[in-house]
Every structure is written in C-alpha cells, then in structure tokens.
Protein backbone atom coordinates (compact mmCIF):
# COMPACT_ATOMS: atom_id res chain seq x y z
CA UNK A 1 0.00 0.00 0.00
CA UNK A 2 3.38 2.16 0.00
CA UNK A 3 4.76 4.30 -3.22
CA UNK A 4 7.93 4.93 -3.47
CA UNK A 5 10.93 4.29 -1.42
CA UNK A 6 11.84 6.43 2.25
CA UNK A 7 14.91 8.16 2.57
CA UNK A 8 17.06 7.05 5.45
CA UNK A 9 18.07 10.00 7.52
CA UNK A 10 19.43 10.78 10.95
CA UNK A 11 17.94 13.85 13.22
CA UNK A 12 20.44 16.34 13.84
CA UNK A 13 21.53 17.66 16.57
CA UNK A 14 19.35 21.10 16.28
CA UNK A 15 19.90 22.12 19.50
CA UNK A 16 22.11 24.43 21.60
CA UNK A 17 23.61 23.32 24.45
CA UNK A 18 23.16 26.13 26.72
CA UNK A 19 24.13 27.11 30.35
CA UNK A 20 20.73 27.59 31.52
CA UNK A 21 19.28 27.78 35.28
CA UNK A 22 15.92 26.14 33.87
CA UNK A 23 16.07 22.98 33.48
CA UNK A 24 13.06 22.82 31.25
CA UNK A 25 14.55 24.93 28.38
CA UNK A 26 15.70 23.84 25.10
CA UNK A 27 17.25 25.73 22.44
CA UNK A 28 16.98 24.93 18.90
CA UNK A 29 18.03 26.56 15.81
CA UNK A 30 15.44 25.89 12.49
CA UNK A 31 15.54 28.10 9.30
CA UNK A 32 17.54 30.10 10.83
CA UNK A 33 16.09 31.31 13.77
CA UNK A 34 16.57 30.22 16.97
CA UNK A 35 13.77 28.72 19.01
CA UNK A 36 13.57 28.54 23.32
CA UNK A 37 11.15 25.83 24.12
CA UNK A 38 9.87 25.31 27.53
CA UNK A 39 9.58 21.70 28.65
CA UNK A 40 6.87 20.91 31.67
CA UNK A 41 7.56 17.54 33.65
CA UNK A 42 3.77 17.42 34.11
CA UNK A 43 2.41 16.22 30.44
CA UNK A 44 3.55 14.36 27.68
CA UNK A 45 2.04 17.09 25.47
CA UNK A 46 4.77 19.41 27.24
CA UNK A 47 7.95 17.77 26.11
CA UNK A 48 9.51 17.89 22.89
CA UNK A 49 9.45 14.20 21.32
CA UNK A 50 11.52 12.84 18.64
CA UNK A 51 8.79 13.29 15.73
CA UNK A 52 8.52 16.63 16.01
CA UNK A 53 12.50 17.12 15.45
CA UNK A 54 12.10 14.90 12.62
CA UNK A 55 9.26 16.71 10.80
CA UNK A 56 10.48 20.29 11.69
CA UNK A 57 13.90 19.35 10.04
CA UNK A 58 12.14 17.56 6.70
CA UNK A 59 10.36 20.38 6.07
CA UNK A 60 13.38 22.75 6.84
CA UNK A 61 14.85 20.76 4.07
CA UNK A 62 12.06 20.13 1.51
CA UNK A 63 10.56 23.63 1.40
CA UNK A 64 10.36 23.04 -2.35
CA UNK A 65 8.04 19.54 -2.37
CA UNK A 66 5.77 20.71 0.25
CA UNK A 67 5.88 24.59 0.22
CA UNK A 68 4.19 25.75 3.20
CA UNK A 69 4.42 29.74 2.61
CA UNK A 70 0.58 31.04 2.96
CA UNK A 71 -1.05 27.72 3.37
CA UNK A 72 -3.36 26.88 5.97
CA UNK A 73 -1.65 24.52 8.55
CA UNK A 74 -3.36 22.51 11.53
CA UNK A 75 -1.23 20.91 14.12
CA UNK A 76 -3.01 18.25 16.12
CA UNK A 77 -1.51 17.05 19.45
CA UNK A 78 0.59 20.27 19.27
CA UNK A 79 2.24 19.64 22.86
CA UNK A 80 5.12 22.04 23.18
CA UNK A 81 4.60 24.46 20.02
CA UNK A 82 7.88 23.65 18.00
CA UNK A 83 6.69 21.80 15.13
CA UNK A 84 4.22 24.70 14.62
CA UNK A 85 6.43 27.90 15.31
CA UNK A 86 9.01 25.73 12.33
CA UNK A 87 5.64 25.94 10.35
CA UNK A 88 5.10 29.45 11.15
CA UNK A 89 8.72 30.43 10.44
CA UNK A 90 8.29 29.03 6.86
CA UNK A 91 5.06 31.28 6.53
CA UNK A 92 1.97 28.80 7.03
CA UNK A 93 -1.12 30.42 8.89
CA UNK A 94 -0.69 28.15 11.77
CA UNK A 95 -3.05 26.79 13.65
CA UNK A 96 -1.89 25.20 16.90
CA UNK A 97 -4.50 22.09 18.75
CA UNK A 98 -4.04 20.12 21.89
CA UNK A 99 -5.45 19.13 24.95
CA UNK A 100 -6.65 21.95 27.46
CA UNK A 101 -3.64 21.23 30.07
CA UNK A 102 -1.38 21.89 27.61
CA UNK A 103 -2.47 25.20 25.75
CA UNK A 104 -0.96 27.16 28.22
CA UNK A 105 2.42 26.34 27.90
CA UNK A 106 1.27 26.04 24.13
CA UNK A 107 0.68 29.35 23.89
CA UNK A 108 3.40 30.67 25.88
CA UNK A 109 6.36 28.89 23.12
CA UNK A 110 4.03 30.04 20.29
CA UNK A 111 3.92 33.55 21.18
CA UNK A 112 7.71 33.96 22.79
CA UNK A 113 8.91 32.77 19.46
CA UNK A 114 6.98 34.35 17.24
CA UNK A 115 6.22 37.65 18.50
CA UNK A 116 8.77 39.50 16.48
CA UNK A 117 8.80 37.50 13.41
CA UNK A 118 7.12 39.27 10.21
CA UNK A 119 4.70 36.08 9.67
CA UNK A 120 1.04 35.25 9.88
CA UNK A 121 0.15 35.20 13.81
CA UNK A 122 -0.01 31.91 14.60
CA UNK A 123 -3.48 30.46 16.53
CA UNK A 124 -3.55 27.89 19.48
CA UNK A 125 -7.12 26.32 20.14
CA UNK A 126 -8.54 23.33 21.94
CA UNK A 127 -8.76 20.33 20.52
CA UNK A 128 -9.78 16.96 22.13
CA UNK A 129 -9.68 14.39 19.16
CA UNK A 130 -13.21 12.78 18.20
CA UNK A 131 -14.80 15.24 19.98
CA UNK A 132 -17.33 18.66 18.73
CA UNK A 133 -14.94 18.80 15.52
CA UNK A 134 -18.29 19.93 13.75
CA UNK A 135 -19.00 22.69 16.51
CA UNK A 136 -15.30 23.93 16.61
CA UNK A 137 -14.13 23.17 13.14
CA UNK A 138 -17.34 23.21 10.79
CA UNK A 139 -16.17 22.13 6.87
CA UNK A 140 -17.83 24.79 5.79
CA UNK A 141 -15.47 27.35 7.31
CA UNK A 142 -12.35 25.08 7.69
CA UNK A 143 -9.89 23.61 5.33
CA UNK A 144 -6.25 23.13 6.01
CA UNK A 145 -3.66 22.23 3.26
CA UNK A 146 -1.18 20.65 5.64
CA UNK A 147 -2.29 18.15 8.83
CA UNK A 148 1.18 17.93 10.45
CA UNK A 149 0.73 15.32 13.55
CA UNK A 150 3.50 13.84 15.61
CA UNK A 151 4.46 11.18 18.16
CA UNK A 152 0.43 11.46 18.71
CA UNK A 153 0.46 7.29 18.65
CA UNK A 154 1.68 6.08 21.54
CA UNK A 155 -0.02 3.78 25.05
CA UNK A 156 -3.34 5.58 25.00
CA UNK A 157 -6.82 4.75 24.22
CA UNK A 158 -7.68 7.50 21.98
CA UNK A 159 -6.58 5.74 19.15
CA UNK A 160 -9.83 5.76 17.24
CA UNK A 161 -10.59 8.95 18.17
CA UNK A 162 -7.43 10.07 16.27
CA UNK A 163 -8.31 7.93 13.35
CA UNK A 164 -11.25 9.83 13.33
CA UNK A 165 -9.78 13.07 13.91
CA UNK A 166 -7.53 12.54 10.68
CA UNK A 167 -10.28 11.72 8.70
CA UNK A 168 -12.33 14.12 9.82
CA UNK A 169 -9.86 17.06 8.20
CA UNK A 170 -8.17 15.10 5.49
CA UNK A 171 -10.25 16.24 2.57
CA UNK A 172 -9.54 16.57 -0.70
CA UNK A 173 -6.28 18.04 -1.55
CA UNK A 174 -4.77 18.39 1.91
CA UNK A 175 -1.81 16.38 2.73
CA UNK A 176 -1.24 14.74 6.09
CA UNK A 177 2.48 14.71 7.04
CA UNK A 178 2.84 12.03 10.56
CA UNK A 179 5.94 10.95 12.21
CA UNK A 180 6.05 8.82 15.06
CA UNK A 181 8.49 6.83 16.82
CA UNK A 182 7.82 3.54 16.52
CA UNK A 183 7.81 1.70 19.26
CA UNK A 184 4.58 -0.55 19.96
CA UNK A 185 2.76 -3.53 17.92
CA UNK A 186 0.04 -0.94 18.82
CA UNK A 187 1.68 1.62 16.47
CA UNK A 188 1.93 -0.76 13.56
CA UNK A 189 -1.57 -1.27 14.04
CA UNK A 190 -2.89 2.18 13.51
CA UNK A 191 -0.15 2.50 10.83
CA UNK A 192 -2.20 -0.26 8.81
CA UNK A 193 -5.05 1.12 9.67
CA UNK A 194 -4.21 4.72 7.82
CA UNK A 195 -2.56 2.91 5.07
CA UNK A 196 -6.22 1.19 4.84
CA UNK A 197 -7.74 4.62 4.90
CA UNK A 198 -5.53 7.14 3.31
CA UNK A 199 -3.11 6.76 0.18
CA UNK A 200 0.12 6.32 1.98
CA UNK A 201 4.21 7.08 0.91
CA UNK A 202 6.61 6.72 4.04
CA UNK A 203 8.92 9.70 2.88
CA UNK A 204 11.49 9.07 5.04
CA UNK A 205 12.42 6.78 8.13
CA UNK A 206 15.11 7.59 10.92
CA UNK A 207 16.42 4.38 11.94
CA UNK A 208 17.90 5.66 15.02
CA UNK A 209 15.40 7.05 16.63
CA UNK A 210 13.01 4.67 15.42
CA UNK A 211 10.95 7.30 13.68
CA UNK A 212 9.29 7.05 10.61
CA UNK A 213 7.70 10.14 8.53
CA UNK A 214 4.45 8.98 6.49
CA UNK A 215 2.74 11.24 3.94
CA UNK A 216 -0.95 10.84 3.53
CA UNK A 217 -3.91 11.79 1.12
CA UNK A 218 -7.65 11.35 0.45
CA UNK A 219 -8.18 8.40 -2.10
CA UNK A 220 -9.73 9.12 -5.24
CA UNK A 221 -13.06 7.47 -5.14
C-alpha cells in the first residue's frame, strides 16, 4: 500500500547546548532562527518528542516539495509548540491544537517565538480528538492544506478517536504529514489502519530514533 521508497536520515543535533538555570529549556536553531522551548515535567504534550524534530527538520529541508508559505496549517496534538512555530517560520497560517492542560504552555512557546517574526500570527485552540470537531471546526469554514501530527500514537486509548480526527480534516487536496516513533505492535496497528484509509508514501524513516515520517492523502473514489 506504499509508493515509493523512504529516505534514510538521521535527526540532527538542532539544539544548543546552553548554560541555563531552567532545566526545562531547550534551544533549537530551524531556518535560521533560533527557538527557546519550555519543557513541563507534568504532560507528555509538554515535552519535545523525537517526531517533532524529525518533521520540523524535513520540512526545513524540503521547502520546495511541500511549500508551506501562505497555506493553511493545523497541528493536532501540538504539545510544546515547536513543530508549529518551524511551520510558522516558513510562513503557514498556523493553527496550533491540543489538549486543554497543555495550551498554556502552548501558547506561551508560540507567542515567545513568534512575537517579532514578520509572519502570519499563529493560533492555538482546543482540541480533544473525536470530539465537537463539527462545533469547533465546521467544513464549511475550515480547510487546512497541511495536517502535520507527531508522536500522537503512543499507550493511549484514543486511538480511534485520532483515526477519526484525521479523517475528519483530510479532505480533498490536503496532505497529512505524521511521524512517530515507533515503538509498539500498537503503532503498527494504527499504521495499517491509515494505510487502509488514506493513500500512503513513508517519505522518510530515521532508523535511530526509530521514527518514521508517512505522507498521507484522500483516495480518489
């Protein structure tokens, strides 16, 4: 159900070691601009997971094959922000989604890091996956080019809720871009379960870090 064959690449080592008395700050330099996360201990949303590193540095480096300058972007299962301030730095209108424990500190690396850049404000919004994404999102008013998701498959049982939540804004003409570490049968199971779904090219894997970086889009009925 794949086209095409991955590229095998490595994440690099985007961030600056810094002497810093926060332990919970990471420094990372994309597109040229340097980005201060903020880590909290207190939610897996809040930490910066290998997918994201992977995702913000493939489309660092393939800003010709998927453009993102003035499309409309949706993150889902945003946690810390990064993945969607890269996004914003490459001049998407951004809009940020995760859990309501999380938005704050959301928000808070979303606005730090792009308050001075000369880019489409970037928006951060709740979003619980299966749930009111006619209320909050109506298809009438929304339609993203870009669903950029990742690490969002890991030990939880929202699985089909996230199926759901994919399908829900994958409509014609937008392309979903997913990278997850792969670590769980679990995760190989809701990989088959997109490939069922979606037309599916693994654009690149990270053998290392276990990640791999799937490209999805609507099938053609």
């Amino acid at each position: 159900s794949f086209t095409g064959s991955p590229v095998t690449l490595k994440i690099l080592q985007n961030w600056v070691p810094r002497v810093s008395h926060y332990f919970d700050k990471e420094h990372y330099t994309y597109v040229g601009h340097q980005i201060v996360i903020q880590e909290s201990i207190e939610h897996f949303g809040a930490v910066v997971w290998p997918g994201a590193l992977a995702l913000s540095q493939y489309l660092e480096s393939n800003q010709e094959q998927f453009n993102l300058k003035d499309k409309k972007v949706l993150e889902i299962g945003a946690g810390t922000g990064l993945l969607s301030i890269v996004a914003c730095i490459l001049g998407a209108h951004v809009t940020a989604t995760d859990l309501p424990e999380v938005l704050e500190n959301l928000s808070y690396n979303i606005s730090r890091n792009t308050q001075n850049l000369n880019m489409h404000k970037p928006e951060v919004r709740k979003l619980v996956w299966g749930e009111g994404l006619n209320e909050d999102f109506p298809v009438s008013t929304y339609h993203y080019d870009f669903i950029l998701a990742t690490d969002v498959v890991y030990h939880h049982g929202a699985l089909e809720d996230l199926l759901a939540t994919m399908v829900y804004f994958c409509k014609p003409g937008t392309v979903l871009l997913w990278a997850n570490k792969f670590r769980f049968s679990t995760d190989y199971e809701f990989l088959e379960k997109v490939c069922n779904i979606f037309n599916t090219t693994i654009l690149a894997e990270f053998p290392e870090s276990n990640v791999k970086l799937l490209k999805a889009t609507v099938r053609k009925n």
